[in-house]
PDB file of N, CA and C in Angstrom:
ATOM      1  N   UNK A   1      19.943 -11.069 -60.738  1.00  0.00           N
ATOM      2  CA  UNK A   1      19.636 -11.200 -62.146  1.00  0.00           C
ATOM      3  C   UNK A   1      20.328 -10.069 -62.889  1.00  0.00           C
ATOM      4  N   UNK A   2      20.912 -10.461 -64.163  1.00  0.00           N
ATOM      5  CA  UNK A   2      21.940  -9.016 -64.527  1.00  0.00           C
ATOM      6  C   UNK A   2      20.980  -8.442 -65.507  1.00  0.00           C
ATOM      7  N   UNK A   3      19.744  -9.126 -65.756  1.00  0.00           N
ATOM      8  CA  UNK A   3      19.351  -8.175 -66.926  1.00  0.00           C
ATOM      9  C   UNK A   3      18.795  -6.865 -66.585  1.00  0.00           C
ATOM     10  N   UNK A   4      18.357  -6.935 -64.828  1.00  0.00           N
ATOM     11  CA  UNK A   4      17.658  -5.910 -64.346  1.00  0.00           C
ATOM     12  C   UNK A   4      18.900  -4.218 -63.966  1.00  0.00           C
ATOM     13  N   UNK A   5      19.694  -4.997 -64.211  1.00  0.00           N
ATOM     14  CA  UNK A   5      21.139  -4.240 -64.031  1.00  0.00           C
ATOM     15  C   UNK A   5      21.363  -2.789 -65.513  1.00  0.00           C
ATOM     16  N   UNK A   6      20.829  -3.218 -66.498  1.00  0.00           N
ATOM     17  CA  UNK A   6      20.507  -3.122 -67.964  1.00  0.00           C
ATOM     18  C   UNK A   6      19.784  -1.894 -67.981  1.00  0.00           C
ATOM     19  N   UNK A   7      19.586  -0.806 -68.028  1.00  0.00           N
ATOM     20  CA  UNK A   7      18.945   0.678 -68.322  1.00  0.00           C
ATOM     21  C   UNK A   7      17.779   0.026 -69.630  1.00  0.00           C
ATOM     22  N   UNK A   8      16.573   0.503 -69.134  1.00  0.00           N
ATOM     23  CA  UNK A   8      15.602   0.780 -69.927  1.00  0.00           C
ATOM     24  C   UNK A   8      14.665   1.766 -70.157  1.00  0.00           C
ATOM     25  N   UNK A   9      14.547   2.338 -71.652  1.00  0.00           N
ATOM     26  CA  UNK A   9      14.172   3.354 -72.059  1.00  0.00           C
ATOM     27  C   UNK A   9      12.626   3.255 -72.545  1.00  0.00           C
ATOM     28  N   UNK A  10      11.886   4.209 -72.461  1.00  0.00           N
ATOM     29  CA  UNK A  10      10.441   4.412 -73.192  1.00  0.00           C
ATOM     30  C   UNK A  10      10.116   5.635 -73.925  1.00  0.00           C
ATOM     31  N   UNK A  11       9.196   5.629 -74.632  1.00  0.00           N
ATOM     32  CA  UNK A  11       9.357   6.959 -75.478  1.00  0.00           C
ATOM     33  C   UNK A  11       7.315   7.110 -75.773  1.00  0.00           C
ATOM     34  N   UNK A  12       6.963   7.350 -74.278  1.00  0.00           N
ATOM     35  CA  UNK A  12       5.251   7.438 -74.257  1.00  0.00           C
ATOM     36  C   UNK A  12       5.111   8.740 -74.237  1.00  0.00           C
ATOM     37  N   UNK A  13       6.098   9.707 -74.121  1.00  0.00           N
ATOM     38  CA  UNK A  13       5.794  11.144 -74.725  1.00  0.00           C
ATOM     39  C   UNK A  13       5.697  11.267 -76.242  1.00  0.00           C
ATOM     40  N   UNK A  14       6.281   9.952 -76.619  1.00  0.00           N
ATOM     41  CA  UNK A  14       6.808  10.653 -78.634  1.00  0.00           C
ATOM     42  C   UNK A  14       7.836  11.794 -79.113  1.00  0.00           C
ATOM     43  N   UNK A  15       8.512  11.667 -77.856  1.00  0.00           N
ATOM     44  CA  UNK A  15       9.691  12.758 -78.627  1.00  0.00           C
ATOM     45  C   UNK A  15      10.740  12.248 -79.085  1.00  0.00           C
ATOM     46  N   UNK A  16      10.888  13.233 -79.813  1.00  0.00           N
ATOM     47  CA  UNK A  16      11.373  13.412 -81.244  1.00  0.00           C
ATOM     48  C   UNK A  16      13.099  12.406 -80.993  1.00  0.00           C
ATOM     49  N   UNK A  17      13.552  12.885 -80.034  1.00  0.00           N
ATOM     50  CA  UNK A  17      15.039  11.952 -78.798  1.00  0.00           C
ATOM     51  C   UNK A  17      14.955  12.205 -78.264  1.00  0.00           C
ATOM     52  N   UNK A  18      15.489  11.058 -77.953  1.00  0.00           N
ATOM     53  CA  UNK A  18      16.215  11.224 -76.491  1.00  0.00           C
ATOM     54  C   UNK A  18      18.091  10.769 -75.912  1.00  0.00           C
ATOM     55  N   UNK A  19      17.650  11.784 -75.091  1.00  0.00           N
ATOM     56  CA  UNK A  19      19.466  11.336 -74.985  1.00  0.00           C
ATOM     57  C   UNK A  19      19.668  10.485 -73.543  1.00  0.00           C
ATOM     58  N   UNK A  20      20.868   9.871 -73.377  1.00  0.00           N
ATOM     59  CA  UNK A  20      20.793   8.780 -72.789  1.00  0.00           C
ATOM     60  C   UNK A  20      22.449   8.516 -72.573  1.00  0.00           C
ATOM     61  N   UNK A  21      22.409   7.930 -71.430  1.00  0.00           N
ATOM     62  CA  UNK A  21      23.991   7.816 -70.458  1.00  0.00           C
ATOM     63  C   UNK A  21      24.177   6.631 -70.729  1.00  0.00           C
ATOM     64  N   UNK A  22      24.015   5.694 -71.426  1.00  0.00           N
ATOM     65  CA  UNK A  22      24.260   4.504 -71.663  1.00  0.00           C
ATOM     66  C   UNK A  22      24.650   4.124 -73.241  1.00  0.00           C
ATOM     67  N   UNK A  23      25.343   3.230 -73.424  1.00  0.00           N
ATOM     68  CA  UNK A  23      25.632   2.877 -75.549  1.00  0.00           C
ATOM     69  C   UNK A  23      24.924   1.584 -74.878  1.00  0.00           C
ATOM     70  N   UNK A  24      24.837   1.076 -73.957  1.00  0.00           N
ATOM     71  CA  UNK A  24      23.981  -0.085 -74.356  1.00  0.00           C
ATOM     72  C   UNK A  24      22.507  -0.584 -73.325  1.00  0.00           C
ATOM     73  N   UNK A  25      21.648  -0.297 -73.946  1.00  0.00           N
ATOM     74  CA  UNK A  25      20.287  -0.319 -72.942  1.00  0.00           C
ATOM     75  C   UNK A  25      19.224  -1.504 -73.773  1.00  0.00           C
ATOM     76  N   UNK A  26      18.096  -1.436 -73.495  1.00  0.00           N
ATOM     77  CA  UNK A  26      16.703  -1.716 -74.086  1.00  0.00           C
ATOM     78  C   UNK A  26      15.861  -1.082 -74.113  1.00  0.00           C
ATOM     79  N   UNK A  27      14.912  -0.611 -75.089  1.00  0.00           N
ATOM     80  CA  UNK A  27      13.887   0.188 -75.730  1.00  0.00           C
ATOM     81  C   UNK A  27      13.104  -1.015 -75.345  1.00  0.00           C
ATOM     82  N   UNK A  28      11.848  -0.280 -74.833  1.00  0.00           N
ATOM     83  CA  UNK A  28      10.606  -0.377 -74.996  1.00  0.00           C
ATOM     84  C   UNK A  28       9.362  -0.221 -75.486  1.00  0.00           C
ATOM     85  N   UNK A  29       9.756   1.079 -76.005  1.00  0.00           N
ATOM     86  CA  UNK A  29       8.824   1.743 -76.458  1.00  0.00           C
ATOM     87  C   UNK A  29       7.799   2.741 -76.370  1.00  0.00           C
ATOM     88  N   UNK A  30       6.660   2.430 -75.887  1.00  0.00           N
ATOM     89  CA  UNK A  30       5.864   3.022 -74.880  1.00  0.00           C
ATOM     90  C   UNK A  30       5.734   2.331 -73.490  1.00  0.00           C
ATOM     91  N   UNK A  31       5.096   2.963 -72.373  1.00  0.00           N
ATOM     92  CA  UNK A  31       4.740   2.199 -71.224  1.00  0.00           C
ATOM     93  C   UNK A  31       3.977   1.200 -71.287  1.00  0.00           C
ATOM     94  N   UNK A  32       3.543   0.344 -71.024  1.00  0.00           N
ATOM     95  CA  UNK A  32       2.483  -1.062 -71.220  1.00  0.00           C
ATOM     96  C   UNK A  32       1.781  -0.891 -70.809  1.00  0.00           C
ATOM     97  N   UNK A  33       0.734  -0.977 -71.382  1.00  0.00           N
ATOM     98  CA  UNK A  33       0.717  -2.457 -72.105  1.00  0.00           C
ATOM     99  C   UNK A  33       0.829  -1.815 -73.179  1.00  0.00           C
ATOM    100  N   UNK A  34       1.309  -0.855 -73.473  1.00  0.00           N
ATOM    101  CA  UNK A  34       1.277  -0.644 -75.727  1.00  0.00           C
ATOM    102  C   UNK A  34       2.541  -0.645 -75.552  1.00  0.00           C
ATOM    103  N   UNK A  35       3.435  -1.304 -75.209  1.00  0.00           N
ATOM    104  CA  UNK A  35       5.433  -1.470 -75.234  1.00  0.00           C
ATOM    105  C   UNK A  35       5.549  -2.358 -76.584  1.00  0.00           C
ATOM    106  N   UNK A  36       6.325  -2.181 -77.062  1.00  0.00           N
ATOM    107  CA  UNK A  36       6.933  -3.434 -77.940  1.00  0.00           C
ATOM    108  C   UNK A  36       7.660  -4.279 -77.396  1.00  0.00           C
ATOM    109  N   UNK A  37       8.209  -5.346 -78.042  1.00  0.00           N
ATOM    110  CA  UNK A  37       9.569  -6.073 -77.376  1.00  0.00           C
ATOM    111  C   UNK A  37      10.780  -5.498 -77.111  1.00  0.00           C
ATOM    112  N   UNK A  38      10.894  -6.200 -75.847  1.00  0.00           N
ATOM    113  CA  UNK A  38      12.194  -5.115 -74.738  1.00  0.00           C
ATOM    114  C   UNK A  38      12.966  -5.723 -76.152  1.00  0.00           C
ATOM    115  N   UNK A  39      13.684  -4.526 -76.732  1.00  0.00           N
ATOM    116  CA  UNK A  39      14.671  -4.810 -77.592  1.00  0.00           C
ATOM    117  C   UNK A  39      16.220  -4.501 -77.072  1.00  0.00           C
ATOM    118  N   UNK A  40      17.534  -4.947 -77.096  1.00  0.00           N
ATOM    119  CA  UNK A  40      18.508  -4.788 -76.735  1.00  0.00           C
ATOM    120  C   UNK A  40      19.496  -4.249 -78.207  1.00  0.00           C
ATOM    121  N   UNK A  41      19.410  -3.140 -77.409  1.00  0.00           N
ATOM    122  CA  UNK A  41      20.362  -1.517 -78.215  1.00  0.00           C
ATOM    123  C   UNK A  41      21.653  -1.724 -77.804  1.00  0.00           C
ATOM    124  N   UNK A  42      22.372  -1.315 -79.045  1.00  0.00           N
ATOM    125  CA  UNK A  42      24.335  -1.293 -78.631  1.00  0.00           C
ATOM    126  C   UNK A  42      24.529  -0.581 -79.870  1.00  0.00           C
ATOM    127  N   UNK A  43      24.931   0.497 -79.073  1.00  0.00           N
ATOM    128  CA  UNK A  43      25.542   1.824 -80.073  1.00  0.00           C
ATOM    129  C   UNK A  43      26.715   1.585 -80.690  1.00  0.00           C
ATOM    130  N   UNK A  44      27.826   0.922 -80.060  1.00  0.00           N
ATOM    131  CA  UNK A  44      29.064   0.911 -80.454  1.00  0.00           C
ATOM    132  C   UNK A  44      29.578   1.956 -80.683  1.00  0.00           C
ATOM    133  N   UNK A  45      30.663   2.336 -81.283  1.00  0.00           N
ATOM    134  CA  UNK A  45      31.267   3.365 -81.778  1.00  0.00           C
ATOM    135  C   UNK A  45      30.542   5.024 -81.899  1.00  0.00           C
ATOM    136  N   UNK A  46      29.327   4.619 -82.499  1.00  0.00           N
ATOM    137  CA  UNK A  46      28.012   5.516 -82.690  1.00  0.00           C
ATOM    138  C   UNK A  46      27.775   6.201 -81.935  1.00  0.00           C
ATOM    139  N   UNK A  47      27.010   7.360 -81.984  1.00  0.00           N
ATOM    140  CA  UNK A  47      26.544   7.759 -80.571  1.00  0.00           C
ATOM    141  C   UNK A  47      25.210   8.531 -80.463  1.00  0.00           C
ATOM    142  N   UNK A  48      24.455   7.666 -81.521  1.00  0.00           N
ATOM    143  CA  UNK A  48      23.239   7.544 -82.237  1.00  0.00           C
ATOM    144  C   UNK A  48      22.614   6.547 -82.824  1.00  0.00           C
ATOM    145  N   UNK A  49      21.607   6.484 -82.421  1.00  0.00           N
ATOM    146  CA  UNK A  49      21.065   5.197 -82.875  1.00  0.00           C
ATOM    147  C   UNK A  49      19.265   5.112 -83.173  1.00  0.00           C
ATOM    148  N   UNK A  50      18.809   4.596 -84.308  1.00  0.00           N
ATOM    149  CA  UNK A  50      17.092   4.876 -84.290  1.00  0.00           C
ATOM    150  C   UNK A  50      16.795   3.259 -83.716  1.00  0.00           C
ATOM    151  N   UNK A  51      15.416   3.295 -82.682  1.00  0.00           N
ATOM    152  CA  UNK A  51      15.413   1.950 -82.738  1.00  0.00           C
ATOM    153  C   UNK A  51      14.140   1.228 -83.770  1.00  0.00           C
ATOM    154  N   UNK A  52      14.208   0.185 -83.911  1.00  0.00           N
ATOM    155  CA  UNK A  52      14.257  -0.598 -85.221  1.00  0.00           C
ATOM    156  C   UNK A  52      12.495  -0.721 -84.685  1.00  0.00           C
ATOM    157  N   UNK A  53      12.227  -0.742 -83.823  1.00  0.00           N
ATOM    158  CA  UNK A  53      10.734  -1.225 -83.489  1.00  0.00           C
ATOM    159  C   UNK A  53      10.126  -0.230 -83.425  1.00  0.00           C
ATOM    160  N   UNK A  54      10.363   1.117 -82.977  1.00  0.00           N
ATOM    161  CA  UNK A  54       9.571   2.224 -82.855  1.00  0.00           C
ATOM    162  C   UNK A  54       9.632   3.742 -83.110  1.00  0.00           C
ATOM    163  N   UNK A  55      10.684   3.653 -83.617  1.00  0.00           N
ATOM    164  CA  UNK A  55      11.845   4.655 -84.660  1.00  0.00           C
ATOM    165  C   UNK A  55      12.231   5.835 -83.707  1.00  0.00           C
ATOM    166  N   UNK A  56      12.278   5.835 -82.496  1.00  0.00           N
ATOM    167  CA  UNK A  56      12.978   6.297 -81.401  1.00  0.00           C
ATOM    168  C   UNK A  56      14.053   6.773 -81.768  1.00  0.00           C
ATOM    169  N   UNK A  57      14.676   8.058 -81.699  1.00  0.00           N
ATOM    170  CA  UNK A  57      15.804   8.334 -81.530  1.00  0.00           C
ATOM    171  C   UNK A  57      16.809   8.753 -80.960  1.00  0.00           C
ATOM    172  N   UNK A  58      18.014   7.595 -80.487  1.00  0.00           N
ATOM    173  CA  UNK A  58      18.521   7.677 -79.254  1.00  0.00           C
ATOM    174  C   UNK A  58      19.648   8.416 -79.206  1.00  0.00           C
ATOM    175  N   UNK A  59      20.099   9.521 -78.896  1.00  0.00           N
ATOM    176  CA  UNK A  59      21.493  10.107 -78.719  1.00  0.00           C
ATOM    177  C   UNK A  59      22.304  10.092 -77.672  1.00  0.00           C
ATOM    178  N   UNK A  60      23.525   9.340 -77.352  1.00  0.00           N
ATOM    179  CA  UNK A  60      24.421   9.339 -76.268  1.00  0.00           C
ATOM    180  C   UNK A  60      25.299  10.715 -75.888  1.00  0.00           C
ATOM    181  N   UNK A  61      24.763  10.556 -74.723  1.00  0.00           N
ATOM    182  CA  UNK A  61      25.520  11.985 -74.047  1.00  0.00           C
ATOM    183  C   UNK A  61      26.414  12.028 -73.248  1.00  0.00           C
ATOM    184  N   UNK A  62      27.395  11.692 -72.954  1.00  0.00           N
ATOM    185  CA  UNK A  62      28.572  11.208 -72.058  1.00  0.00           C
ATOM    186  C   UNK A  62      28.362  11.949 -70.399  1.00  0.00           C
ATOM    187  N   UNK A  63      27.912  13.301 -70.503  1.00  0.00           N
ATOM    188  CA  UNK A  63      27.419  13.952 -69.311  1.00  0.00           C
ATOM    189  C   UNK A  63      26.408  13.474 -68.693  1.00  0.00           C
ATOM    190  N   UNK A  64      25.494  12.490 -69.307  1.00  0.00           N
ATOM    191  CA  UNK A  64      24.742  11.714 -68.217  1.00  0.00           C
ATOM    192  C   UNK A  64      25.048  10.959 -67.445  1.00  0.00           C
ATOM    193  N   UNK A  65      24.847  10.589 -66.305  1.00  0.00           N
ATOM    194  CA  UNK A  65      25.158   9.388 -65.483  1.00  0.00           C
ATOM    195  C   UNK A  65      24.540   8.131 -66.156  1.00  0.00           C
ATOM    196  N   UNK A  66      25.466   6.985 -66.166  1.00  0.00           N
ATOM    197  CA  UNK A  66      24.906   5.631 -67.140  1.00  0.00           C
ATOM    198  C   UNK A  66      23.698   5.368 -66.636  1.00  0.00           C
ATOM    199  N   UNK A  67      22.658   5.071 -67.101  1.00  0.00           N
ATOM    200  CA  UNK A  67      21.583   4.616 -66.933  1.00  0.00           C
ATOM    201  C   UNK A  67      20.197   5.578 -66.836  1.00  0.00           C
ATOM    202  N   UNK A  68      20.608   6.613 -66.984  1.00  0.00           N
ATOM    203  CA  UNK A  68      19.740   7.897 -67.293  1.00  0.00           C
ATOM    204  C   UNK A  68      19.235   8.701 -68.217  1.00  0.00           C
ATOM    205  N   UNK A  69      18.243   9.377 -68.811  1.00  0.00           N
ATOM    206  CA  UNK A  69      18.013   9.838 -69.813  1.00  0.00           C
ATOM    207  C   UNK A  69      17.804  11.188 -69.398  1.00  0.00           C
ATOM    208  N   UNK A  70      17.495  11.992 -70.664  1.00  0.00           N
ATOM    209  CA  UNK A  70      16.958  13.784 -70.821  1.00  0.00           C
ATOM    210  C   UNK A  70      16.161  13.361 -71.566  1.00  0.00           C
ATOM    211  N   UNK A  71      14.487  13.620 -71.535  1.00  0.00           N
ATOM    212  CA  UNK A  71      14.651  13.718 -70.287  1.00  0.00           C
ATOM    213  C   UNK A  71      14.328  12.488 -69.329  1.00  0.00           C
ATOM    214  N   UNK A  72      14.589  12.808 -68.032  1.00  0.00           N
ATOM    215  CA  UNK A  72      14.675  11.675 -67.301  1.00  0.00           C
ATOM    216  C   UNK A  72      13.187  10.881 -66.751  1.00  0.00           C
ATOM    217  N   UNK A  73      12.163  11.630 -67.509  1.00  0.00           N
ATOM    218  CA  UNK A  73      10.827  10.594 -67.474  1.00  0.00           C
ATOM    219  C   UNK A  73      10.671   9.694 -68.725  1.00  0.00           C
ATOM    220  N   UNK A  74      12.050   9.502 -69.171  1.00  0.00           N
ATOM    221  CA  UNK A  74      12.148   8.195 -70.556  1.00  0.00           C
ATOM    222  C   UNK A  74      13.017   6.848 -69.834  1.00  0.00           C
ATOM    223  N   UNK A  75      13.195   6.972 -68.714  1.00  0.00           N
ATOM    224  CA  UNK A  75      13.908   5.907 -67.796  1.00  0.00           C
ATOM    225  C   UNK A  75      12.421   4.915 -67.809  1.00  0.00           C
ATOM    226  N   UNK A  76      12.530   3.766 -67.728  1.00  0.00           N
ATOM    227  CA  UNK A  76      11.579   2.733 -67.517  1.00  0.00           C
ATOM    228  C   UNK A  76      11.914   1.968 -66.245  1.00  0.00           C
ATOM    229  N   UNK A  77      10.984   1.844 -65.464  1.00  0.00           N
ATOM    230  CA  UNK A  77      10.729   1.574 -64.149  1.00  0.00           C
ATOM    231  C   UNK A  77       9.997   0.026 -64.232  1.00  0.00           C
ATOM    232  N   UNK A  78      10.263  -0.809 -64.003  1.00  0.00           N
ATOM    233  CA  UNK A  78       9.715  -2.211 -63.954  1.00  0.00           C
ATOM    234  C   UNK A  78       9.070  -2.305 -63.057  1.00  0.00           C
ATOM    235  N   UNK A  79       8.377  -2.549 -62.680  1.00  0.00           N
ATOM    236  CA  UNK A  79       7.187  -2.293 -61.500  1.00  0.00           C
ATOM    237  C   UNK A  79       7.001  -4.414 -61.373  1.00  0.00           C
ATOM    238  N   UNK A  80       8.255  -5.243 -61.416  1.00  0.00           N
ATOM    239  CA  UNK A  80       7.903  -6.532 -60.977  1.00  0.00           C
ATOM    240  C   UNK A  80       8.192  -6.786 -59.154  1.00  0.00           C
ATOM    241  N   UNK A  81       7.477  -7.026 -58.792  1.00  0.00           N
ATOM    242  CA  UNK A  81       7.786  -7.573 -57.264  1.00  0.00           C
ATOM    243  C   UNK A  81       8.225  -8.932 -57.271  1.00  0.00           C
TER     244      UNK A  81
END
């Protein structure tokens, strides 16, 4: 499945950004059950971005490895079997 391929972010600390190895992921939000809809983020050109559901703010850092955040307890873990 490629969507699981896809970096996903959460923001259940509330900070202020986060930075992130990816221009194109999905926000969540918080951990669930209080998540919003997995929304699909594309920075483009940008290398900043607020997201639209939970006013998250995402900054791209090229020194991360893709699919990783700072900090790195804003990575979202899918827990589906």
């Amino acid at each position: 499945m490629s969507e699981s391929s896809m970096p996903h972010f959460h923001n259940s600390e509330g900070l202020a950004r986060i930075e992130v190895g990816s221009k194109e992921f999905k926000c969540v939000g918080a951990l669930p059950p209080f998540d919003h809809p997995h929304i699909y983020i594309e920075m483009g050109d940008d290398t900043e971005i607020v997201c639209s559901y939970c006013s998250t703010l995402y900054v791209y850092n090229p020194d991360l490895p893709e699919g990783t955040s700072q900090p790195l307890s804003a990575v979202f873990h899918d827990e589906v079997a």
